[in-house]
N, C-alpha and C. Protein backbone atom coordinates (compact mmCIF):
# COMPACT_ATOMS: atom_id res chain seq x y z
N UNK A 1 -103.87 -5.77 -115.25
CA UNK A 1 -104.12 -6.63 -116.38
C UNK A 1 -104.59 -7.99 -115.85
N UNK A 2 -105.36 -8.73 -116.55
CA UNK A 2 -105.80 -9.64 -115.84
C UNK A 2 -105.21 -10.90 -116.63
N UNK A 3 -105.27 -11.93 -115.63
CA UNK A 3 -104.51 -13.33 -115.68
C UNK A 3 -104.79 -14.22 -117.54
N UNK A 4 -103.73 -14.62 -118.07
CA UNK A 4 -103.59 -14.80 -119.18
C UNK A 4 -104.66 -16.24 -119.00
N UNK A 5 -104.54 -17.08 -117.97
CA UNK A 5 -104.61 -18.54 -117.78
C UNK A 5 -104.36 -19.75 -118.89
N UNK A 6 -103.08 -18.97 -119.22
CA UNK A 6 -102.99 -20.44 -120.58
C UNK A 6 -102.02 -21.05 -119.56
N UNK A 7 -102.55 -22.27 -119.74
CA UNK A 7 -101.82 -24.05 -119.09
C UNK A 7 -101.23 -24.45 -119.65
N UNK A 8 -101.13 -24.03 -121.18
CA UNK A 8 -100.32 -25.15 -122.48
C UNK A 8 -98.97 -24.38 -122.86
N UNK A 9 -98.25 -24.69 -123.71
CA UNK A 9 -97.48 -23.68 -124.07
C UNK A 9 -98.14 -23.57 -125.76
N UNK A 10 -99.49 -24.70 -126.41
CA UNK A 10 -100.06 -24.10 -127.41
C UNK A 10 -101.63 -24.07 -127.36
N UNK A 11 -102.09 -23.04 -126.13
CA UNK A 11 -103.04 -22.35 -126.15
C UNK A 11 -102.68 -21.01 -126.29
N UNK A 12 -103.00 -20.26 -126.88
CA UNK A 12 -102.84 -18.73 -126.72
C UNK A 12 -104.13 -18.00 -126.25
N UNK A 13 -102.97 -17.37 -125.39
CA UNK A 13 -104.24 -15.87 -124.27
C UNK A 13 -104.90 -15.55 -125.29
N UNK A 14 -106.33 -15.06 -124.65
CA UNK A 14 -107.13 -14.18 -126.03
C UNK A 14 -107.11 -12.99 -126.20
N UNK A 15 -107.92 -12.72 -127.35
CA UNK A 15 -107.38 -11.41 -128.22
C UNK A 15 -106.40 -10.31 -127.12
N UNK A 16 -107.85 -9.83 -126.08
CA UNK A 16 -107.41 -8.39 -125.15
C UNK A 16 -106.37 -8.85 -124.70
N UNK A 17 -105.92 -9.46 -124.79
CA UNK A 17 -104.26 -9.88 -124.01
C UNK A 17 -103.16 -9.57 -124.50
N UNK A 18 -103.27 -10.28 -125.79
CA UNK A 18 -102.89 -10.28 -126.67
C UNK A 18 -101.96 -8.72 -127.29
N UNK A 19 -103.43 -7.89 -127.25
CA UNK A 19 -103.72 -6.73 -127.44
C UNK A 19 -102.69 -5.99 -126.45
N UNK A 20 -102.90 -6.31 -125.12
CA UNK A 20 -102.74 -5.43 -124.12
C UNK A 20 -101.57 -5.72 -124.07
N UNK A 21 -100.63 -6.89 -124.48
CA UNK A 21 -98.84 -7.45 -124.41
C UNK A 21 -98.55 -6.34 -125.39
N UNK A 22 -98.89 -6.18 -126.39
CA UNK A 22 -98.57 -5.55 -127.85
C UNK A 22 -98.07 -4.13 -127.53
N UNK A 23 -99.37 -3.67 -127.02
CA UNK A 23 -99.21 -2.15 -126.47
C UNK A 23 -98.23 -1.74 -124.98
N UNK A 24 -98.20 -2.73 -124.48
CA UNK A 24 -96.86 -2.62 -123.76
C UNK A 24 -95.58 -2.11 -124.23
N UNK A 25 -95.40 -3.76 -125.10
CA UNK A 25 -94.11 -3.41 -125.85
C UNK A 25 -93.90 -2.58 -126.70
N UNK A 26 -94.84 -1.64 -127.66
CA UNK A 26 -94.93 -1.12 -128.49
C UNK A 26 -94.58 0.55 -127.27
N UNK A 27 -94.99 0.29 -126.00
CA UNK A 27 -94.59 1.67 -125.19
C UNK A 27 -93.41 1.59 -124.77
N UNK A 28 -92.74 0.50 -124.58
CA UNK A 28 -91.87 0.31 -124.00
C UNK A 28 -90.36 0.72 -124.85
N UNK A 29 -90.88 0.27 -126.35
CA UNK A 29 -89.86 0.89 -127.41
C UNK A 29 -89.81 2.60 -127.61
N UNK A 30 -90.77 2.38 -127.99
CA UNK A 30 -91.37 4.28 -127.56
C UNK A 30 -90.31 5.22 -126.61
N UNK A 31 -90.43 4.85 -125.17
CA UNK A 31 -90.21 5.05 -124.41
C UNK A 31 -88.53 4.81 -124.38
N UNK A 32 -88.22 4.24 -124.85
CA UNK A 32 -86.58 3.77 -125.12
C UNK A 32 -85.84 4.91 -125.66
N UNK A 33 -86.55 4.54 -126.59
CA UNK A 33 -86.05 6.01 -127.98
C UNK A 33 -86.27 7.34 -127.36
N UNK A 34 -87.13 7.60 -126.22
CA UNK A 34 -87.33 9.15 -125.86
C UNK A 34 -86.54 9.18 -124.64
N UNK A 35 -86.00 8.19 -124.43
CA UNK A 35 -84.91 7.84 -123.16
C UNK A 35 -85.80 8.72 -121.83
N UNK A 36 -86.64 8.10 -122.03
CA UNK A 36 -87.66 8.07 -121.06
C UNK A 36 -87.77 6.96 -120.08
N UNK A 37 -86.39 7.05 -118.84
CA UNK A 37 -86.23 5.87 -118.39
C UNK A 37 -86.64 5.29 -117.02
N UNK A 38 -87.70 6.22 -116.50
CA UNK A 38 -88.90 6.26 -115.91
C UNK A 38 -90.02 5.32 -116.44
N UNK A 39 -89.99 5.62 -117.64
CA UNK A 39 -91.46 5.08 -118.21
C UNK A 39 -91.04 3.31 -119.00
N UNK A 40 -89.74 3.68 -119.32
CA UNK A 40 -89.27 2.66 -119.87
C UNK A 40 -89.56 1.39 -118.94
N UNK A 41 -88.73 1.67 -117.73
CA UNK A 41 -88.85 0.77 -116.27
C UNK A 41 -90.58 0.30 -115.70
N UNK A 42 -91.01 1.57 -115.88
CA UNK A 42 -92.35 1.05 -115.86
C UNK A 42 -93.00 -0.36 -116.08
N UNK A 43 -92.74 -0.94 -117.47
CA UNK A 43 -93.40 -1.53 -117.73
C UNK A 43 -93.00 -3.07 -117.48
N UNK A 44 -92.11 -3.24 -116.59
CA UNK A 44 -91.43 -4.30 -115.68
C UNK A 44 -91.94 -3.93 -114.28
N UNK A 45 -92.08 -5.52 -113.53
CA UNK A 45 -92.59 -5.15 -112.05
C UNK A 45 -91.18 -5.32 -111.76
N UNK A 46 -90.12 -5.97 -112.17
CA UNK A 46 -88.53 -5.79 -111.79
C UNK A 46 -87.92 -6.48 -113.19
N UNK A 47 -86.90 -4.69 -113.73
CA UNK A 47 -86.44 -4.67 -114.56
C UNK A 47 -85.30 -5.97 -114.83
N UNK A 48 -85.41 -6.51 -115.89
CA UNK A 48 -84.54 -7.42 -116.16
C UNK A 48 -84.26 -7.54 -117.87
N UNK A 49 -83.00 -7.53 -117.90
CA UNK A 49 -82.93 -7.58 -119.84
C UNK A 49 -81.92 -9.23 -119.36
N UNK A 50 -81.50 -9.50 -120.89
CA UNK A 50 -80.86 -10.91 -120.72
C UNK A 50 -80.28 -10.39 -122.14
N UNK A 51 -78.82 -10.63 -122.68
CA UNK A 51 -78.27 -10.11 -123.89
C UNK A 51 -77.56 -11.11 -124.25
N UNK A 52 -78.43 -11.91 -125.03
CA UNK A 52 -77.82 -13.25 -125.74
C UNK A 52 -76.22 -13.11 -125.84
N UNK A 53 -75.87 -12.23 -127.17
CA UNK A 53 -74.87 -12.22 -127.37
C UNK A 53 -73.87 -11.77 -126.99
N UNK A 54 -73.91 -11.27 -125.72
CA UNK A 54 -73.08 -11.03 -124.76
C UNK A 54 -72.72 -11.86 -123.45
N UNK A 55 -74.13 -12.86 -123.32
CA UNK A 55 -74.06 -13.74 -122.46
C UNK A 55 -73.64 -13.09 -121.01
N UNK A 56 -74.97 -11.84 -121.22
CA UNK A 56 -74.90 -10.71 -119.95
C UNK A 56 -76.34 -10.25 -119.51
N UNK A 57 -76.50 -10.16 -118.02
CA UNK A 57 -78.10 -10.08 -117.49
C UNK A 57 -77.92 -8.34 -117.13
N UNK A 58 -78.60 -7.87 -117.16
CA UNK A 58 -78.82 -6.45 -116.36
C UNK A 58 -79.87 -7.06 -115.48
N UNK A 59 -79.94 -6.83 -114.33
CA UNK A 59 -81.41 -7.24 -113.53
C UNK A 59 -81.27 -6.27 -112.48
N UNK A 60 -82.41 -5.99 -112.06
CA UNK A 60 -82.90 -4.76 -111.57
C UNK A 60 -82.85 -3.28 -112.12
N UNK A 61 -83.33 -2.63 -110.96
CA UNK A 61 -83.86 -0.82 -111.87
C UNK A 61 -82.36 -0.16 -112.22
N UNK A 62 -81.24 -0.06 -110.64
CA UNK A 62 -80.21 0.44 -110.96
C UNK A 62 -79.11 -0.72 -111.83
N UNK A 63 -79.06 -1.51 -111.99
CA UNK A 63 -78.80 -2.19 -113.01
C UNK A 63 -78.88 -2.08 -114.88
N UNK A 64 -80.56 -1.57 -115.03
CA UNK A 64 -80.91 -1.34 -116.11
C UNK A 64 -81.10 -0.45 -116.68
N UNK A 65 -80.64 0.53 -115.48
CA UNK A 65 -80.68 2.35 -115.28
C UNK A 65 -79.10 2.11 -115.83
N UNK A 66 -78.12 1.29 -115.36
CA UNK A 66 -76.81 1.96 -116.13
C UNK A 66 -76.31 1.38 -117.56
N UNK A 67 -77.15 0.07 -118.20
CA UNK A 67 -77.21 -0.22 -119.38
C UNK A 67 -77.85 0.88 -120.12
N UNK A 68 -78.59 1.31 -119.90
CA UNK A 68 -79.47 2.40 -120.70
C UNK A 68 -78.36 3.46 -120.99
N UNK A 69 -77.93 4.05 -119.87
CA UNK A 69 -77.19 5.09 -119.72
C UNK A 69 -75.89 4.92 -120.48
N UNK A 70 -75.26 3.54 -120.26
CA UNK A 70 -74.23 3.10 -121.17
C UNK A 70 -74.45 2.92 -122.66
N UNK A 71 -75.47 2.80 -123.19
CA UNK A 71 -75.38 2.58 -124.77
C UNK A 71 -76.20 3.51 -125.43
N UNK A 72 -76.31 4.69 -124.45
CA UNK A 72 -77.12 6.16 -124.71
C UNK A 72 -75.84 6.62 -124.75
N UNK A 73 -74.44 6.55 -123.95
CA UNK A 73 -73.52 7.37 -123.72
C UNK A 73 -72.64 7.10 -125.80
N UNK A 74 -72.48 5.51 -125.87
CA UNK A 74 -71.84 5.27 -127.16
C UNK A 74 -72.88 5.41 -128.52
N UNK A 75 -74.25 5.35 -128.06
CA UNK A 75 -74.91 6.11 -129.47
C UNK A 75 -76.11 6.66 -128.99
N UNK A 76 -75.98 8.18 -128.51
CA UNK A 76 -77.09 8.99 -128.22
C UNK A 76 -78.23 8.83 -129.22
N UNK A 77 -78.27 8.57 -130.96
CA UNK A 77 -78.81 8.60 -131.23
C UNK A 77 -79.83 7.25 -131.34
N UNK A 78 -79.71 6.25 -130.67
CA UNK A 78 -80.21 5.00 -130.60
C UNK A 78 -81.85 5.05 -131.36
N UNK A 79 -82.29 3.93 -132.13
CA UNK A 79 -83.42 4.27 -131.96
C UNK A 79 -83.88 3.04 -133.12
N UNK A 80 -84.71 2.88 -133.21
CA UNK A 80 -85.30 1.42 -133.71
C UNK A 80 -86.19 1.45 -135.03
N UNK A 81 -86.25 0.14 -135.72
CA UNK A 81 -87.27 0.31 -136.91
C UNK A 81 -87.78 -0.85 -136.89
N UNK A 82 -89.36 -1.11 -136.57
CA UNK A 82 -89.99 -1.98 -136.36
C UNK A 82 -89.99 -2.45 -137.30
N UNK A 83 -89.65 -4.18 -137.54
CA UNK A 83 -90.10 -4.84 -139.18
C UNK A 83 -91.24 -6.12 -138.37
N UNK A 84 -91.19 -6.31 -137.16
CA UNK A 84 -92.77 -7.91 -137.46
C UNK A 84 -92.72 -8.09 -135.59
N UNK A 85 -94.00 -8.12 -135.45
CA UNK A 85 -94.35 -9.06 -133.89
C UNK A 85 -94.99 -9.89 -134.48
N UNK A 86 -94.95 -10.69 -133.30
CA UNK A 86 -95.38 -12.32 -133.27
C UNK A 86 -95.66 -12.41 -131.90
N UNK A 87 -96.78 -13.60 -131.69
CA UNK A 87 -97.39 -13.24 -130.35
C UNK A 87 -97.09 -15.05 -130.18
N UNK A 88 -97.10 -15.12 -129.13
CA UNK A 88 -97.21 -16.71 -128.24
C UNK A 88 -97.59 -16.75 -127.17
N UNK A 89 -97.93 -17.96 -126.50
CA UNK A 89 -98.60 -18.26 -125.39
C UNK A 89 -98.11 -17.44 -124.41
N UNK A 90 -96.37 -16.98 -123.83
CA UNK A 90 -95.79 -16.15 -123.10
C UNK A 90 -95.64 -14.97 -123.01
N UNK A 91 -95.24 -14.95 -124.56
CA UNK A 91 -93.94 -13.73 -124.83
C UNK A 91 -94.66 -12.87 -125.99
N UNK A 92 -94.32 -11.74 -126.47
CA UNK A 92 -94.23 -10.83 -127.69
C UNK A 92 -93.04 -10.63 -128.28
N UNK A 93 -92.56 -11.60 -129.55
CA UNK A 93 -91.96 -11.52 -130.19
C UNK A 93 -91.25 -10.33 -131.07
N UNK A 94 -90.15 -9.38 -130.90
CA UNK A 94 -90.72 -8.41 -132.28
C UNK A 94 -88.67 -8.77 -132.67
N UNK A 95 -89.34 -8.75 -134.08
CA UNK A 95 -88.11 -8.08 -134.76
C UNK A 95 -87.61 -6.63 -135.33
N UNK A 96 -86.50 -6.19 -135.11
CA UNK A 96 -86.35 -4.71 -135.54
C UNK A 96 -85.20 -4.26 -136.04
N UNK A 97 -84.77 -3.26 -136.37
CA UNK A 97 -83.57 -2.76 -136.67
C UNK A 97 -83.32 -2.08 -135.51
N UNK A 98 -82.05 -2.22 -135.09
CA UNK A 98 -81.21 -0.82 -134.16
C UNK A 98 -80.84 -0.19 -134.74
N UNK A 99 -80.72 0.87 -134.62
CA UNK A 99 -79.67 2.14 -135.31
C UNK A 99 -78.86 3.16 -134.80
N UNK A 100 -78.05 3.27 -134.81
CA UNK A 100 -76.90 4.39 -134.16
C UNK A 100 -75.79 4.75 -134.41
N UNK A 101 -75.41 6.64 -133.68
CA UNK A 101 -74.24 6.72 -134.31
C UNK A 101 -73.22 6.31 -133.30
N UNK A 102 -72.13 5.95 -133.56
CA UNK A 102 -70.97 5.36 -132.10
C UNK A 102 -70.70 6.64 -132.03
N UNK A 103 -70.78 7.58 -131.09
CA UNK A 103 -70.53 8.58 -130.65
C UNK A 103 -69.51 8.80 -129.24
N UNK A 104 -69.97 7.63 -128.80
CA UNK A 104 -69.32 7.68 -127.41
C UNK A 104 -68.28 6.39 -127.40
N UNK A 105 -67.56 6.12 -125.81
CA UNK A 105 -67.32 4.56 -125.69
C UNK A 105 -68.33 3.67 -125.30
N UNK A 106 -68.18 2.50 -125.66
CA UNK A 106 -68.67 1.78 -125.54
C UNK A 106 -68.44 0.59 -124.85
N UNK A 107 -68.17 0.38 -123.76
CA UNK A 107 -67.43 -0.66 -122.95
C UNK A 107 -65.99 0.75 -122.91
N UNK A 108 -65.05 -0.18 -123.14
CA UNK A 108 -63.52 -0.15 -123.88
C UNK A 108 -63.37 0.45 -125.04
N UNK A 109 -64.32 0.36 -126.00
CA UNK A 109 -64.10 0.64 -127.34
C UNK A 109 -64.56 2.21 -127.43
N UNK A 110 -63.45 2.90 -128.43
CA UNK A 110 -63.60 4.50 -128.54
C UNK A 110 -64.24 4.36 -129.28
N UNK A 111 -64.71 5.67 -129.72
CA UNK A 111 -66.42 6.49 -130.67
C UNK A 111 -65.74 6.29 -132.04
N UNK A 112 -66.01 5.30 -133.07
CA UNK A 112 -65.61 5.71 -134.38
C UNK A 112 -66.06 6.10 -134.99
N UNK A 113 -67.68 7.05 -134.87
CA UNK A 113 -68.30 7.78 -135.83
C UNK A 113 -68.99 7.41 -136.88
N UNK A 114 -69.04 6.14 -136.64
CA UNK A 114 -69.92 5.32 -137.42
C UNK A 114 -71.16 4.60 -137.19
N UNK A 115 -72.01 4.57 -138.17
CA UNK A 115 -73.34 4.37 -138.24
C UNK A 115 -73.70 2.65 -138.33
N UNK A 116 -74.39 2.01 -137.37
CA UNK A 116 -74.86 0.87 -137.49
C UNK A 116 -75.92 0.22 -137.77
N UNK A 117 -76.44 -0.54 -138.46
CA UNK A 117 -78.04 -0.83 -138.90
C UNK A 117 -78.13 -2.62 -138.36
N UNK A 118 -78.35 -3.14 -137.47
CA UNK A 118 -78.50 -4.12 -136.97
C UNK A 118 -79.71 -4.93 -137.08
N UNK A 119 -79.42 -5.80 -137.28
CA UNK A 119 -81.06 -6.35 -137.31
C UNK A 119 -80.85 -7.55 -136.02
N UNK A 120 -82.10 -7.50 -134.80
CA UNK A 120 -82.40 -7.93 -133.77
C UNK A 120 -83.86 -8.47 -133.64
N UNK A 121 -83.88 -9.54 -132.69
CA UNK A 121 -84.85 -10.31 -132.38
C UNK A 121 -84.77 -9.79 -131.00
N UNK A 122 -86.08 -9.52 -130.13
CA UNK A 122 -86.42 -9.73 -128.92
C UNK A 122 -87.55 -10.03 -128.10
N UNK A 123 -87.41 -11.55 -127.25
CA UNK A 123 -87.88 -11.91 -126.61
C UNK A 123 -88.96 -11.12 -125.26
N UNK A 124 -90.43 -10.74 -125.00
CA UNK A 124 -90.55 -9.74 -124.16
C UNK A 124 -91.03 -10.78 -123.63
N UNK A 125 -91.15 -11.54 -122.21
CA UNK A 125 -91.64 -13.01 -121.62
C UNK A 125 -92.58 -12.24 -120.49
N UNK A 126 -93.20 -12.61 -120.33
CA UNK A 126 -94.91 -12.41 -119.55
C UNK A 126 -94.62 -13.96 -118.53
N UNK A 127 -95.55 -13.08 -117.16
CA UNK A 127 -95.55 -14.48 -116.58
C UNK A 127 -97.11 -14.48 -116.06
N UNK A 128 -97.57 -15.52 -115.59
CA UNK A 128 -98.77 -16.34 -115.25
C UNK A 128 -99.47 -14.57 -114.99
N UNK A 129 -99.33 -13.65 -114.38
CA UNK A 129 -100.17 -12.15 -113.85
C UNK A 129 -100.21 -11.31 -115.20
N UNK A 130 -99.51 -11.74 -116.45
CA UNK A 130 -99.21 -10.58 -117.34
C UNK A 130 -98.55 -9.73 -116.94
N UNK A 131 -97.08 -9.69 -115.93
CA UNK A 131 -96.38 -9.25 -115.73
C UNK A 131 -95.25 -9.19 -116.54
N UNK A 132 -94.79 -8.36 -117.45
CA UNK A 132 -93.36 -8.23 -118.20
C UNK A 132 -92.22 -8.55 -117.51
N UNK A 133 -91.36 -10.01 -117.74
CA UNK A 133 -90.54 -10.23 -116.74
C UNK A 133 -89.16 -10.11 -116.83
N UNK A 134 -88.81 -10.13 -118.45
CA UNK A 134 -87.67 -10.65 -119.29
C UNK A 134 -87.77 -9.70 -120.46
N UNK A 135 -87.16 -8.92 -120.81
CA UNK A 135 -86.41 -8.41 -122.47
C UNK A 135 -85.55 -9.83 -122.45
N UNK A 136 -85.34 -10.18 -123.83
CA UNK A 136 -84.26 -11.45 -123.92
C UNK A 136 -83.91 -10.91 -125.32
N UNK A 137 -82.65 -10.40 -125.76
CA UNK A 137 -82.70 -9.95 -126.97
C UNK A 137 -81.35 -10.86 -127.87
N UNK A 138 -81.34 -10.66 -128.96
CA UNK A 138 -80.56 -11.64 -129.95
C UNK A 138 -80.05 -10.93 -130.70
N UNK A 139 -79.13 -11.09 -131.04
CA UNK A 139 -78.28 -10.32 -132.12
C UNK A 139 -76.63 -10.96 -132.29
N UNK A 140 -76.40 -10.43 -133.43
CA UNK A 140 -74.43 -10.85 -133.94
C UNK A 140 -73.65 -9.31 -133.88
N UNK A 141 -73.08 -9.80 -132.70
CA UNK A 141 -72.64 -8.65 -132.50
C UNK A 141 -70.96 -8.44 -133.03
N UNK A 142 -70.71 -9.05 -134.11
CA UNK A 142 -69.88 -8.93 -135.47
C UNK A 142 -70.51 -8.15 -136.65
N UNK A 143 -71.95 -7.81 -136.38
CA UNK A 143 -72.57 -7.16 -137.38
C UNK A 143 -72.30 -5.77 -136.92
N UNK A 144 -72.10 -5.57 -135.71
CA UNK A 144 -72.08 -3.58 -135.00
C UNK A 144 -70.21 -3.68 -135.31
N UNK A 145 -69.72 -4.61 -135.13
CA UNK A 145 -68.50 -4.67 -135.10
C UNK A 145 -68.16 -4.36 -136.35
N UNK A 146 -68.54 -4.96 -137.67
CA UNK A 146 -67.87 -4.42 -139.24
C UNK A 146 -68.55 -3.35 -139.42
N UNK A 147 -69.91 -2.91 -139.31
CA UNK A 147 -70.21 -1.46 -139.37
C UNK A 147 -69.48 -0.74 -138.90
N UNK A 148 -69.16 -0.65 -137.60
CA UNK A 148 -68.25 0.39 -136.82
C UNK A 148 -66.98 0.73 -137.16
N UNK A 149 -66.47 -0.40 -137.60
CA UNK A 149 -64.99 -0.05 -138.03
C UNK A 149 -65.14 -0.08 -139.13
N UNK A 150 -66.05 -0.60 -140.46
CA UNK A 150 -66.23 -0.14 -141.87
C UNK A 150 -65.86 1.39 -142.55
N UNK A 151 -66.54 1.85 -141.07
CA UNK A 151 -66.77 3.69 -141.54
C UNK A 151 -65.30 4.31 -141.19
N UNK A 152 -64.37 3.67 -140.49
CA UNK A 152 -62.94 3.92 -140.15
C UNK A 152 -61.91 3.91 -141.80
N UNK A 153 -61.42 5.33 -142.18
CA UNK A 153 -60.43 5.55 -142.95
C UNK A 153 -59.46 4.44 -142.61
N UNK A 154 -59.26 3.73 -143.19
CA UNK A 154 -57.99 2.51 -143.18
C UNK A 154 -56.73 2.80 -144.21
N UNK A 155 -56.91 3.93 -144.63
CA UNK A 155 -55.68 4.04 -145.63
C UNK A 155 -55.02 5.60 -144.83
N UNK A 156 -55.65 6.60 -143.68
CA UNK A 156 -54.57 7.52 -143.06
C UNK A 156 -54.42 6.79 -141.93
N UNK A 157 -53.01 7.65 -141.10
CA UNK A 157 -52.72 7.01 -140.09
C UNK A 157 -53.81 7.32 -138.96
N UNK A 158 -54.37 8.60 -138.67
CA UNK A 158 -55.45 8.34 -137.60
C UNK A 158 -56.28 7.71 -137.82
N UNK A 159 -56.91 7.26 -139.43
CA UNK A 159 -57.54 6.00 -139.35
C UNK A 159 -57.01 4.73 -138.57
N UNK A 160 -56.08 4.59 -138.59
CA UNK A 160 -55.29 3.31 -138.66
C UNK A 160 -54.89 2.92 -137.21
N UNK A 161 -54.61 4.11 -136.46
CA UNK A 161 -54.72 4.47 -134.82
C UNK A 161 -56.02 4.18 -134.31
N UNK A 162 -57.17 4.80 -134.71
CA UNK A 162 -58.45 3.95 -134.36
C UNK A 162 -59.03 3.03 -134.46
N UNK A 163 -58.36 2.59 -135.35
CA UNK A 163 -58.37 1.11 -135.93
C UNK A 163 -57.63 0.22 -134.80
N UNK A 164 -56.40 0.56 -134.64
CA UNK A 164 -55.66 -0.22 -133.30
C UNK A 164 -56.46 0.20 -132.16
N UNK A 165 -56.81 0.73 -131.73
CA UNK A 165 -57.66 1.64 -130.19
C UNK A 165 -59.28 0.35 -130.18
N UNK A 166 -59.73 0.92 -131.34
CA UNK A 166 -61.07 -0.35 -131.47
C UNK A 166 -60.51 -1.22 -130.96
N UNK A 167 -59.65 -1.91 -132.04
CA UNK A 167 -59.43 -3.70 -131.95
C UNK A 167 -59.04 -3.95 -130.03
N UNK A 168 -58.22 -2.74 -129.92
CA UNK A 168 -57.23 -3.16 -128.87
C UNK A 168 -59.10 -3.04 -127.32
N UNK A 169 -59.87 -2.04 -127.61
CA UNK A 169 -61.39 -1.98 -127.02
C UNK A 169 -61.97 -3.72 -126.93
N UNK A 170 -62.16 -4.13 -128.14
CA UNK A 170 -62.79 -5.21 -128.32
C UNK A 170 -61.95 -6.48 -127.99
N UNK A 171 -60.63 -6.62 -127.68
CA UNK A 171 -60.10 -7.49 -127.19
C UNK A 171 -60.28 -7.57 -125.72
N UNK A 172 -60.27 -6.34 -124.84
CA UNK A 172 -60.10 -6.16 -123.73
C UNK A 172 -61.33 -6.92 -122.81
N UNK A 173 -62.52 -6.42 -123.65
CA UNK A 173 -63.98 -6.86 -123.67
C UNK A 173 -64.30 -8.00 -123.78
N UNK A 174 -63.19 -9.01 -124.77
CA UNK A 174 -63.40 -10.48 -124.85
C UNK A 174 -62.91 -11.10 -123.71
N UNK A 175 -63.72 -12.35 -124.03
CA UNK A 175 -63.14 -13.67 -122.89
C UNK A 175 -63.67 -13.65 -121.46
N UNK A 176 -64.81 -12.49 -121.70
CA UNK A 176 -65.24 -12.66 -119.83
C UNK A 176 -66.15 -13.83 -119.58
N UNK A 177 -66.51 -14.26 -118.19
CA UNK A 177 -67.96 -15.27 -118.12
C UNK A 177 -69.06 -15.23 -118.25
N UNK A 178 -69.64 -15.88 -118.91
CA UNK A 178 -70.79 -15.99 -119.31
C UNK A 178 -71.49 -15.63 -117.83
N UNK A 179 -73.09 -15.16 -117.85
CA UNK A 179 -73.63 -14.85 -117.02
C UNK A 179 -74.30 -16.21 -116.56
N UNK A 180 -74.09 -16.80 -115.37
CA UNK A 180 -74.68 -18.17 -114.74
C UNK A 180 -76.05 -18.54 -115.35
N UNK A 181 -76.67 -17.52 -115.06
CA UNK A 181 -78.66 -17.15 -115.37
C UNK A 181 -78.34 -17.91 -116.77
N UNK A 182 -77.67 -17.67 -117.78
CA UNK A 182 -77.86 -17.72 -118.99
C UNK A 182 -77.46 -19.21 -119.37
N UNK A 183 -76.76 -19.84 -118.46
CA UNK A 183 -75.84 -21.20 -118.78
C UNK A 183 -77.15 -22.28 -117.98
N UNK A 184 -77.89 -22.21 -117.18
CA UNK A 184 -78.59 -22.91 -116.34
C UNK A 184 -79.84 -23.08 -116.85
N UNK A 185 -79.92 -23.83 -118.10
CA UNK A 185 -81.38 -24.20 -118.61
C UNK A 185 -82.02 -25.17 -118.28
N UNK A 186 -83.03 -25.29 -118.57
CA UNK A 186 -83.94 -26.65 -117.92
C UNK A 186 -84.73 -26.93 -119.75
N UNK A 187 -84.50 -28.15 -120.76
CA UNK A 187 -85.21 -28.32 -121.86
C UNK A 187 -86.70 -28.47 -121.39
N UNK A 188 -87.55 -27.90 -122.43
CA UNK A 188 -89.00 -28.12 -121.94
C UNK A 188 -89.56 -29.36 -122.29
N UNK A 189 -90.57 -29.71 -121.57
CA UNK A 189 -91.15 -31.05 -121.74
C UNK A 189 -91.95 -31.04 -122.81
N UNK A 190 -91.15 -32.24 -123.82
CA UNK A 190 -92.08 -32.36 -125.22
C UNK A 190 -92.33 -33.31 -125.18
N UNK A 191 -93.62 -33.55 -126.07
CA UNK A 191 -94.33 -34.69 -126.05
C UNK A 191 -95.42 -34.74 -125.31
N UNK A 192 -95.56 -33.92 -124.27
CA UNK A 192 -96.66 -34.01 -123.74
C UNK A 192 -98.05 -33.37 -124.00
């Protein structure tokens, strides 16, 4: 792919670039959903995600080889619903739905059999070669949290046991450190 050469952060690459970011990401989701994680990796010269709301990096292949594998294990059926891209001088913007069933664990937290509809923002960041460098994704992850336990019987007792098992999952999971990468910003220069 050839060099974007935008200098500004409001010039934007032209069209074929443009074009050619789009169809990346548009394979790269593709490729997610067919847990095609060969092809997925592909489209990084070194895999790296960044998970806002976890304030957690996966970086590198075997790194991003066991995130995959981990939230394939708690919802095999994973899989996405495109609602809008947006293009900028860097990055390809898209917003989407996640979707899945909790089938598996998830961290700590047992399978409650319930269905989640999430709505997510993610960041895909390009650098100076048109190299894919960064997934950076966004989400409230209190929204997978009341879905998941929504679909939990709260009035029998094995409801009510999974109900303690979750909570007692999602406590265990709280309070870790933030990932350094994620705390170490530099504000960009405005005004200029």
């Amino acid at each position: 792919m050839a060099k974007s050469r935008v200098s500004s952060r409001f010039l934007m690459p032209p069209e074929e670039v443009l074009r050619a970011r789009e169809k990346l990401v548009l394979d790269h989701f593709h490729d997610e959903v067919a847990q095609d994680w060969d092809a997925t990796l592909s489209t990084f010269p070194h895999p790296h995600y960044e998970l806002i709301a976890q304030m957690l990096v996966h970086d590198g292949d075997s790194e991003v080889r066991e995130y995959y594998t981990d939230t394939r294990v708690a919802f095999p059926d994973q899989h996405h619903e495109l609602i809008a891209f947006r293009h900028s001088p860097d990055a390809v913007i898209v917003e989407f739905w996640l979707l899945g069933t909790h089938k598996g664990f998830l961290g700590q937290i047992p399978p409650t059999g319930s269905t989640h509809r999430t709505r997510m923002t993610a960041f895909f960041i390009f650098d100076e070669n048109e190299n894919l460098v960064t997934e950076r994704v966004y989400f409230d992850q209190l929204t997978i949290v009341k879905q998941l336990i929504g679909g939990l019987d709260k009035k029998s007792p094995k409801g009510l046991l999974k109900l303690a098992r979750v909570v007692k999952g999602i406590l265990s999971m709280s309070g870790g450190v933030p990932d350094p990468r994620l705390l170490d910003t530099t504000p960009p220069e405005v005004g200029s």
